[in-house]
N, C-alpha and C. Protein backbone atom coordinates (compact mmCIF):
# COMPACT_ATOMS: atom_id res chain seq x y z
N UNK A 1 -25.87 -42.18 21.05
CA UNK A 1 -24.93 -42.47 22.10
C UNK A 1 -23.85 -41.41 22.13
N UNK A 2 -23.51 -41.17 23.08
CA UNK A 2 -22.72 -39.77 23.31
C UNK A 2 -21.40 -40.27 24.13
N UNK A 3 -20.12 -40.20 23.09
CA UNK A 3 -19.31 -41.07 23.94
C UNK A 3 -18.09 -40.01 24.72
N UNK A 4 -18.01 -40.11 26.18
CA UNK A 4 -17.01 -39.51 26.62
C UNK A 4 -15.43 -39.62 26.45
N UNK A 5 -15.09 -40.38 26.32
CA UNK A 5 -13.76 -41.44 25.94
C UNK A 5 -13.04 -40.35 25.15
N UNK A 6 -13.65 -39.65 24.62
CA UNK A 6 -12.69 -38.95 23.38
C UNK A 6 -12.62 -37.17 23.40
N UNK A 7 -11.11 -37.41 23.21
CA UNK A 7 -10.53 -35.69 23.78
C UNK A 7 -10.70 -35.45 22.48
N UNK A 8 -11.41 -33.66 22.14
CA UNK A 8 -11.61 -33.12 21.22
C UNK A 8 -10.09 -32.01 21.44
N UNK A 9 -9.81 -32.11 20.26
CA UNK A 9 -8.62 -31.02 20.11
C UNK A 9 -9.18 -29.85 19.13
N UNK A 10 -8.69 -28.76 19.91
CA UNK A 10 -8.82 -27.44 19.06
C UNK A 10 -7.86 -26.72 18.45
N UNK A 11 -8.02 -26.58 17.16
CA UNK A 11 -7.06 -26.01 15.95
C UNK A 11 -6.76 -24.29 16.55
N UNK A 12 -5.58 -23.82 16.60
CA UNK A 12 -5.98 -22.29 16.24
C UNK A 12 -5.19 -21.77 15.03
N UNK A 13 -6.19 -21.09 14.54
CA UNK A 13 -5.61 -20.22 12.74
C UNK A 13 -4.66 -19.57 13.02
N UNK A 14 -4.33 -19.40 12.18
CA UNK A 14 -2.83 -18.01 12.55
C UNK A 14 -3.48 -16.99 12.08
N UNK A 15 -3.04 -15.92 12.80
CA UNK A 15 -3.70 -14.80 12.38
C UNK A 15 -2.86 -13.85 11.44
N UNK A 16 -3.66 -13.54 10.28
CA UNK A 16 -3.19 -12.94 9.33
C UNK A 16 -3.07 -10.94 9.25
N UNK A 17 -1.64 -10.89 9.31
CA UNK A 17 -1.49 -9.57 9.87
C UNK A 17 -1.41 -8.56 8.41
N UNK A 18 -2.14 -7.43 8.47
CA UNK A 18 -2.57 -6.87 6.97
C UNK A 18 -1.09 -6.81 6.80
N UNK A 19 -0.69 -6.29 5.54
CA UNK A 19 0.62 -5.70 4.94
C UNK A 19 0.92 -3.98 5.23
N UNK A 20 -0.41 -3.62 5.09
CA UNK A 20 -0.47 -2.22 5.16
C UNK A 20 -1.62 -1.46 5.74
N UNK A 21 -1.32 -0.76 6.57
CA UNK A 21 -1.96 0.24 7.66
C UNK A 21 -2.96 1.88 7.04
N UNK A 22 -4.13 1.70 6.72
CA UNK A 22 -4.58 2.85 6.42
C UNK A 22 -5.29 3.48 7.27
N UNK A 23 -4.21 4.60 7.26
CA UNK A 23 -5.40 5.63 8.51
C UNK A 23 -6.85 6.07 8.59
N UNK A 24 -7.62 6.04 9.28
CA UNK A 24 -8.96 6.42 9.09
C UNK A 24 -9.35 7.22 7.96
N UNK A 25 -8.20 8.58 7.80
CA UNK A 25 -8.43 9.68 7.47
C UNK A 25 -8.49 9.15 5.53
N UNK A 26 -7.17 8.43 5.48
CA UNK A 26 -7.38 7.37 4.31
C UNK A 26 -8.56 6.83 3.65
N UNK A 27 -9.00 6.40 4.38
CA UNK A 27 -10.57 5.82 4.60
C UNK A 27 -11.26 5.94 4.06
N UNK A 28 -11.29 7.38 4.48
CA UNK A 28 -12.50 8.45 4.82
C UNK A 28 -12.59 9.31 3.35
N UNK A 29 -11.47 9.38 2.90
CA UNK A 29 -11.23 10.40 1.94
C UNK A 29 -11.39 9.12 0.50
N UNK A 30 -10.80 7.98 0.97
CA UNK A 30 -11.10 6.65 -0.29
C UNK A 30 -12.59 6.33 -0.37
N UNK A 31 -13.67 6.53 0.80
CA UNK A 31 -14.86 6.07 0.33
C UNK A 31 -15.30 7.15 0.19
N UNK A 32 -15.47 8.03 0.28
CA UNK A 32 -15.81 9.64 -0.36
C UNK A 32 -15.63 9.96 -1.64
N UNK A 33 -14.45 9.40 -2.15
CA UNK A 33 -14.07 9.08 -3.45
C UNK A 33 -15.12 8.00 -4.19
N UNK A 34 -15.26 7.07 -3.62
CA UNK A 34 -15.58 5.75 -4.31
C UNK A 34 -17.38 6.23 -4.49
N UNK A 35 -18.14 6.95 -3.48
CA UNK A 35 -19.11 7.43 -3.01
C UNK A 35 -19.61 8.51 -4.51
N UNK A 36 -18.84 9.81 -4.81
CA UNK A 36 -18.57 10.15 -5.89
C UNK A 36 -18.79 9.82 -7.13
N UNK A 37 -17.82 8.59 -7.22
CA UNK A 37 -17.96 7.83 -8.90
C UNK A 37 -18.88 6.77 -8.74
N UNK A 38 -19.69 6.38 -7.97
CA UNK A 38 -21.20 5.68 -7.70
C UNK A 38 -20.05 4.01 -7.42
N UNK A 39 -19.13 3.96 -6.87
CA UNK A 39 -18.43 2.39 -6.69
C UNK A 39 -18.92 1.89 -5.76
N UNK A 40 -19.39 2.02 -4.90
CA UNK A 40 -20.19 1.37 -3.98
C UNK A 40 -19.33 0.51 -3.39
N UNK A 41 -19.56 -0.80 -3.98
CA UNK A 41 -19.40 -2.28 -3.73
C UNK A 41 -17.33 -2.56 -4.08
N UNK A 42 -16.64 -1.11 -4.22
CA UNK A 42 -15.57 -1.32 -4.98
C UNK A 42 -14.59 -1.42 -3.68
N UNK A 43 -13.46 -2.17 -3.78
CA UNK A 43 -12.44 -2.26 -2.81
C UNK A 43 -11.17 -1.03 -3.75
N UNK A 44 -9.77 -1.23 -2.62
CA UNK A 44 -9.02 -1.08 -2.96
C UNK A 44 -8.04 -1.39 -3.34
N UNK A 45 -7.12 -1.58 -4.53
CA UNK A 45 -6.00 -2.48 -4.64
C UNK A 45 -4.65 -1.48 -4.49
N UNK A 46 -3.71 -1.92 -3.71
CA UNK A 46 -2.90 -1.00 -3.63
C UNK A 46 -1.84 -1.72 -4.21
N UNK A 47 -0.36 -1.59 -5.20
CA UNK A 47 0.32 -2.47 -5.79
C UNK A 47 1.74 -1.35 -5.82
N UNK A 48 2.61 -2.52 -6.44
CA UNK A 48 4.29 -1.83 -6.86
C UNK A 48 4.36 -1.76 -8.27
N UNK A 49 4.74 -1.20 -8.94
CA UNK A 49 5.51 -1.78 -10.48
C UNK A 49 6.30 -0.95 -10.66
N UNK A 50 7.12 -1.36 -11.89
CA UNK A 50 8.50 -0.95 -11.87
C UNK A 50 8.30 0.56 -12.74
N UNK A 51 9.41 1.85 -12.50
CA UNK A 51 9.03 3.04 -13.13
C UNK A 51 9.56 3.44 -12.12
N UNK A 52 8.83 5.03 -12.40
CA UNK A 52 9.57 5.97 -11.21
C UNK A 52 11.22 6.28 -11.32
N UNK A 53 11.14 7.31 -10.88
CA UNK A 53 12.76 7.74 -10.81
C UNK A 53 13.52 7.36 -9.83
N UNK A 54 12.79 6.38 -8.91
CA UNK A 54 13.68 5.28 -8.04
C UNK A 54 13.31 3.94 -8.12
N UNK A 55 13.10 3.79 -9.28
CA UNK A 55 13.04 2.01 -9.37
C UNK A 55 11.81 1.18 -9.13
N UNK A 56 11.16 1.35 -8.50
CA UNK A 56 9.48 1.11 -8.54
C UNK A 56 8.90 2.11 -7.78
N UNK A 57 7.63 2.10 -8.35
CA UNK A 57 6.60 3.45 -8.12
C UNK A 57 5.18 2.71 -7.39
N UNK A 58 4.48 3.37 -6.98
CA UNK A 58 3.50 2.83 -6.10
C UNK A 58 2.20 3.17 -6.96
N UNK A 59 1.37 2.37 -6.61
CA UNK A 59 -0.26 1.87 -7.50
C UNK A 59 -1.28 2.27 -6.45
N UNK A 60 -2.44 2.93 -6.96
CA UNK A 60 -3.58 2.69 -5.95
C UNK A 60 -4.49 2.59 -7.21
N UNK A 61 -5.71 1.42 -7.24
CA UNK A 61 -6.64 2.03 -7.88
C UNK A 61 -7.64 0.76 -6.98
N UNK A 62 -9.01 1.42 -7.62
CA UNK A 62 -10.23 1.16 -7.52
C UNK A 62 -10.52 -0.29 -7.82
N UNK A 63 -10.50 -1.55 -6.64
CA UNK A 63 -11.18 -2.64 -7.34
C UNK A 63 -12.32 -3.11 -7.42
N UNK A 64 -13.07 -3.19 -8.53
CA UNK A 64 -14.41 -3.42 -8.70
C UNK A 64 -14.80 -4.90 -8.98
N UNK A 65 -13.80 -5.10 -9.68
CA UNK A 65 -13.81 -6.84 -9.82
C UNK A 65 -13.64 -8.32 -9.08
N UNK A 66 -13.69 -7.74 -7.78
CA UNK A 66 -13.66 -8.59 -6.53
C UNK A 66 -12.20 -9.24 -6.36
N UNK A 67 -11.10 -8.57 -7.02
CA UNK A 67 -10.12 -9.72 -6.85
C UNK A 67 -9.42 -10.59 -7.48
N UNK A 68 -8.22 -11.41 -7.65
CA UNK A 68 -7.67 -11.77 -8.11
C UNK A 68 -7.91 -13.39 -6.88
N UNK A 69 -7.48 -14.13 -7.48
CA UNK A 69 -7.49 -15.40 -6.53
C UNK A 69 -6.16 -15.52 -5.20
N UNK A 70 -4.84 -15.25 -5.86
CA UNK A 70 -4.22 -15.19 -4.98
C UNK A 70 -3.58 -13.77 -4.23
N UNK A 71 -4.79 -12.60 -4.42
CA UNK A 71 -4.35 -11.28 -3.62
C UNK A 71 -4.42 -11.61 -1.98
N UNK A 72 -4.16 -10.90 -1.36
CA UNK A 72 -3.95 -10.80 -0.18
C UNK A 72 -5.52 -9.70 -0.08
N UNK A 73 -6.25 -9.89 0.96
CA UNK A 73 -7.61 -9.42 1.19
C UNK A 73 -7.62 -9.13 2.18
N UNK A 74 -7.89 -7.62 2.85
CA UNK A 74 -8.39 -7.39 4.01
C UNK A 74 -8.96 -6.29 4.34
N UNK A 75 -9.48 -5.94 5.70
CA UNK A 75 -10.27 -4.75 5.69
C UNK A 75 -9.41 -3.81 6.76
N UNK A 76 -10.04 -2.37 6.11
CA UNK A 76 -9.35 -0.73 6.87
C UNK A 76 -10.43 -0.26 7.10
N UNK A 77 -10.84 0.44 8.21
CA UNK A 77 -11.59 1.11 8.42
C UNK A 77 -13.05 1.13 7.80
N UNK A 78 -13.41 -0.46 7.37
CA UNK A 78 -14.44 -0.53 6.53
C UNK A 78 -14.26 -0.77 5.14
N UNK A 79 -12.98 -0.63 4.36
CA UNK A 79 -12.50 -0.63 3.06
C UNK A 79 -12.07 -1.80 2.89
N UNK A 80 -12.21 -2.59 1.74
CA UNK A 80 -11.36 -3.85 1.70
C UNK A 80 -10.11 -3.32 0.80
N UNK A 81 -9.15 -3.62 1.30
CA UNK A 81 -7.91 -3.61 0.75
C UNK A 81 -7.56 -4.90 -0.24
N UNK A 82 -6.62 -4.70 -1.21
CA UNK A 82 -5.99 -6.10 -1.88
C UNK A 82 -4.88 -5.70 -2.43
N UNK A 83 -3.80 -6.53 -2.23
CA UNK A 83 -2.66 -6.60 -2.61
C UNK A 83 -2.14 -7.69 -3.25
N UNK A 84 -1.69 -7.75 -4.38
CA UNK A 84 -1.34 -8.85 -4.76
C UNK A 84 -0.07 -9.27 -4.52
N UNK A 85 0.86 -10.91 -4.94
CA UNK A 85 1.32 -11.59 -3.99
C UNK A 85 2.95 -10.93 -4.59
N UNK A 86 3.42 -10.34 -5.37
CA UNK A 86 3.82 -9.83 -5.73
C UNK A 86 4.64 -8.03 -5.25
N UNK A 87 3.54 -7.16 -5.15
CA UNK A 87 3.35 -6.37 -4.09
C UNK A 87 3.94 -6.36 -2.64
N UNK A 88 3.44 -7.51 -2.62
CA UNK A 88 3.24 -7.51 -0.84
C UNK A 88 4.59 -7.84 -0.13
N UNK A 89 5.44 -8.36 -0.37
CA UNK A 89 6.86 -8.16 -0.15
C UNK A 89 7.11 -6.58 0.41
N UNK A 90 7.47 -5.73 -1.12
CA UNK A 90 7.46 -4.17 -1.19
C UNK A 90 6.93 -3.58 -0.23
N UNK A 91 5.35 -3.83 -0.01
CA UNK A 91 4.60 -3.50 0.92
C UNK A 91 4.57 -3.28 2.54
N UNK A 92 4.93 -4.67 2.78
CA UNK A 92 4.99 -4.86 4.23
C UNK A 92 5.16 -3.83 5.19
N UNK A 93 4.50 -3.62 5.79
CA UNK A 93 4.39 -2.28 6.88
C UNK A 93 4.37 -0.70 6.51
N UNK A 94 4.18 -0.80 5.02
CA UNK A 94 3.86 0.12 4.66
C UNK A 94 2.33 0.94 5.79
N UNK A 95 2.32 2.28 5.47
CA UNK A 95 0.95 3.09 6.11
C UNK A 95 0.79 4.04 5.16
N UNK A 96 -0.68 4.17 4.51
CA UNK A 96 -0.87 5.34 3.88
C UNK A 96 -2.06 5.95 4.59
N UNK A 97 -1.45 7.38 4.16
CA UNK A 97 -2.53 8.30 5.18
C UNK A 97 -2.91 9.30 4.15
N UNK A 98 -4.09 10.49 4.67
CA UNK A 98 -3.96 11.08 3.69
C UNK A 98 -4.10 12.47 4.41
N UNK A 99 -2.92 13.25 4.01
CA UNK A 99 -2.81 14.61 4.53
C UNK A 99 -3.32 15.58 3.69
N UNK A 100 -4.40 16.74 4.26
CA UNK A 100 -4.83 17.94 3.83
C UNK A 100 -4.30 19.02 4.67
N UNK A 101 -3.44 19.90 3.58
CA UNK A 101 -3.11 21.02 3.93
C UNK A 101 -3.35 22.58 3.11
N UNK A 102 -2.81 23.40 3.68
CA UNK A 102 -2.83 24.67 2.72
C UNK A 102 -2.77 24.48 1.29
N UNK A 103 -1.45 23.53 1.08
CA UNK A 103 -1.20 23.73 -0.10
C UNK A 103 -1.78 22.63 -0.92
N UNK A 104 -2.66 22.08 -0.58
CA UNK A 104 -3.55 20.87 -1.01
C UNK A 104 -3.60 19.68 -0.28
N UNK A 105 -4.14 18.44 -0.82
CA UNK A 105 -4.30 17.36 0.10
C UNK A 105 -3.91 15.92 -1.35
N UNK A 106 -3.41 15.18 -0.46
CA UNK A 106 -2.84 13.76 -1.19
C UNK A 106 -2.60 13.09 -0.10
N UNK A 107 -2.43 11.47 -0.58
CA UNK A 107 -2.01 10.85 -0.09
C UNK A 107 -0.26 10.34 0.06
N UNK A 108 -0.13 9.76 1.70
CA UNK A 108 1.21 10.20 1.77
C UNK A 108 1.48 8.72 2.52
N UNK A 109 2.42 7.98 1.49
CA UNK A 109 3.08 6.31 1.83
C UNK A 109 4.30 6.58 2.70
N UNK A 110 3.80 5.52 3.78
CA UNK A 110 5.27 5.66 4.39
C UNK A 110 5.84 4.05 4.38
N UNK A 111 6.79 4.04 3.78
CA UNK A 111 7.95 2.71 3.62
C UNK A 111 8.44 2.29 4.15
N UNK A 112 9.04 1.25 5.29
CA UNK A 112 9.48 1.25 6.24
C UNK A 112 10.91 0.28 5.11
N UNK A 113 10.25 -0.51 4.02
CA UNK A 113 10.98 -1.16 2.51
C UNK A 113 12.08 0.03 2.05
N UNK A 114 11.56 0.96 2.25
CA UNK A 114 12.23 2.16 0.81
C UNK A 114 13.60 2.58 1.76
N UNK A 115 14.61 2.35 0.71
CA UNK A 115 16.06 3.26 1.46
C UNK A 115 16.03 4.31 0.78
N UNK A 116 15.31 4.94 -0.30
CA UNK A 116 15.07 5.78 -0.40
C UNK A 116 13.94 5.92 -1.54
N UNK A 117 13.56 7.10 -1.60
CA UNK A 117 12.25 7.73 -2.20
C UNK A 117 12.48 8.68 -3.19
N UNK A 118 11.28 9.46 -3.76
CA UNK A 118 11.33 10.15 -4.89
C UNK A 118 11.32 11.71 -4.31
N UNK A 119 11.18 12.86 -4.50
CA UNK A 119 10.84 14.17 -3.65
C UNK A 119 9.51 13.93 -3.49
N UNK A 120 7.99 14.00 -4.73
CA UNK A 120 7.14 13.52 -4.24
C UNK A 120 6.77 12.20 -3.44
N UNK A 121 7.48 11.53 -3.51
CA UNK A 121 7.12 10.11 -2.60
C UNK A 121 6.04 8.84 -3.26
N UNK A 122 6.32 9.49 -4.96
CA UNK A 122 5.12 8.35 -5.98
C UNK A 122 6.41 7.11 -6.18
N UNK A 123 7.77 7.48 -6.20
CA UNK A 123 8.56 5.87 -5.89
C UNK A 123 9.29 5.84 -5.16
N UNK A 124 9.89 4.58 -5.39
CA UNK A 124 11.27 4.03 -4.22
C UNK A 124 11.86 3.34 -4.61
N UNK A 125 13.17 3.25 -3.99
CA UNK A 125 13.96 2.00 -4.30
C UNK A 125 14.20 1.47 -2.54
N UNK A 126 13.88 0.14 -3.13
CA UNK A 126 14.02 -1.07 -1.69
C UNK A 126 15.44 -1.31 -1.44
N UNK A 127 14.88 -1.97 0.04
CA UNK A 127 16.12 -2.27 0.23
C UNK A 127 16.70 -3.45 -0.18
N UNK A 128 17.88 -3.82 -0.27
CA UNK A 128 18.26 -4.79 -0.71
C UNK A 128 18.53 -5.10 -2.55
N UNK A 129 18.22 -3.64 -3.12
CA UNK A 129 18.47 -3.67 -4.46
C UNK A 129 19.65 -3.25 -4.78
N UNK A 130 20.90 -3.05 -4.04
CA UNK A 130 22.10 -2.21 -4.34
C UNK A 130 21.84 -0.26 -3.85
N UNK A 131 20.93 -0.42 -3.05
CA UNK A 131 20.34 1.16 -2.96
C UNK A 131 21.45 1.58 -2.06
N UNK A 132 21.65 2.91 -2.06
CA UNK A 132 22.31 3.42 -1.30
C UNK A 132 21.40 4.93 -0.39
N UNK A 133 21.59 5.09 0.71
CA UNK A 133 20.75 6.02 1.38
C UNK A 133 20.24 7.24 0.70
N UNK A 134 19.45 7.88 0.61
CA UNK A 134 18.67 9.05 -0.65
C UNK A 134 20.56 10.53 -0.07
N UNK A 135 20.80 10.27 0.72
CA UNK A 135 21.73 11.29 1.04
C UNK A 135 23.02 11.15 0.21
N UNK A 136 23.65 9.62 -0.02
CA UNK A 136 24.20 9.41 -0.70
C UNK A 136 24.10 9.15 -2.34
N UNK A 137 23.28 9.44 -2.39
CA UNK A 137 22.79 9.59 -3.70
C UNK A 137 22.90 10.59 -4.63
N UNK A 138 22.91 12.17 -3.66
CA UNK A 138 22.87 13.42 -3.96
C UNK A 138 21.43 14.25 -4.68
N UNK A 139 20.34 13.46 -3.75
CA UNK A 139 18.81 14.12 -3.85
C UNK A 139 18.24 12.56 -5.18
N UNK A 140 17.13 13.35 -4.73
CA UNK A 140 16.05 12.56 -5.32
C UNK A 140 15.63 12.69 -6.85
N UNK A 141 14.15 12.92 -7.22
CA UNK A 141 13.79 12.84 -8.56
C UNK A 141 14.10 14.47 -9.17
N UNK A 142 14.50 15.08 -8.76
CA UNK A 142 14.33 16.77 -8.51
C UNK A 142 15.26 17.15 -9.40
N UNK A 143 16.79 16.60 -8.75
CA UNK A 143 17.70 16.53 -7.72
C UNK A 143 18.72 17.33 -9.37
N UNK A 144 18.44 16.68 -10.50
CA UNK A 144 18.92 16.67 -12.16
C UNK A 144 18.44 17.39 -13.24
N UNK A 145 17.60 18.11 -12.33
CA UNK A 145 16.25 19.63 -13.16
C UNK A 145 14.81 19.05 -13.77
N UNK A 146 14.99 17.80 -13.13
CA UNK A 146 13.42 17.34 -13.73
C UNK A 146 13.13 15.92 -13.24
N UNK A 147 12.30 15.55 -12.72
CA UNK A 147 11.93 13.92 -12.30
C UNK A 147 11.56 13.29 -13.31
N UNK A 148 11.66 11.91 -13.18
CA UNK A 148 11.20 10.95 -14.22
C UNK A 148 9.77 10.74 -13.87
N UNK A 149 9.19 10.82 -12.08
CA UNK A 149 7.91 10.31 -12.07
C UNK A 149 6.69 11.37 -12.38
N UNK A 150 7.60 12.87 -12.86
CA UNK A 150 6.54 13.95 -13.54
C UNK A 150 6.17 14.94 -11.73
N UNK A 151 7.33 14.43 -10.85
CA UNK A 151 6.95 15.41 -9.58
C UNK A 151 7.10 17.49 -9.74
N UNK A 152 8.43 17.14 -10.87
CA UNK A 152 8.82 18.58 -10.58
C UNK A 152 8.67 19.41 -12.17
């Protein structure tokens, strides 16, 4: 019996917006990598921890282990990304890309979090930690004849 009487209601999910933006070129150059060391099946975890000559320093490595239970999971250009819950604060709207030039090629984070950065750009200090603008500061990791994160 098929009863009309009854209004079906439809749920909608919220849609879950990544933390961080990797450019193709990112991608391209991370599964080329992963392709290399035979990872195949490996994602990426991108993370914060504390260090660096501005207060936390930035993480990339290789995840092979599918994950943590409460990371944040999603896909770039074919790559699964993961961030854990921790991270992802720091994170938020972060974009990493990866630039090749003359003078070599790396990857290059952009912070939209960071009031300021390191000269190489491996840390930062957020906002909201007592930071003051990298200008007022009087330079970066450089800035004292030597960095703490090993840039200069």
């Amino acid at each position: 019996m098929i009863r009309e009487d009854i209004t079906l209601k439809t749920h909608v999910l919220p849609t879950i917006v990544a933390p961080i933006a990797i450019s193709e070129a990112a991608a391209a150059k991370l599964s080329e990598v992963m392709r290399a060391k035979d990872l195949g099946d490996a994602g990426l975890r991108v993370f914060v921890s504390g260090g660096g000559c501005s207060g936390l320093q930035y993480g990339m490595a290789f995840e092979t282990a599918g994950g943590e239970a409460d990371d944040m999971v999603f896909e770039a250009h074919g790559l699964q990304v993961y961030v854990d819950p921790v991270s992802g604060p720091y994170l938020q709207g972060t974009t990493i890309d990866y630039v090749d030039s003359l003078m070599g090629g790396g990857f290059k984070i952009e912070n939209p979090n960071a009031v300021s950065s390191c000269g190489c750009g491996s840390s930062f200090k957020p906002k909201g930690e007592g930071a003051e603008p990298a200008a007022a500061q009087g330079g970066s990791c450089g800035s004292s004849g030597g960095g703490g994160c090993g840039c200069h």
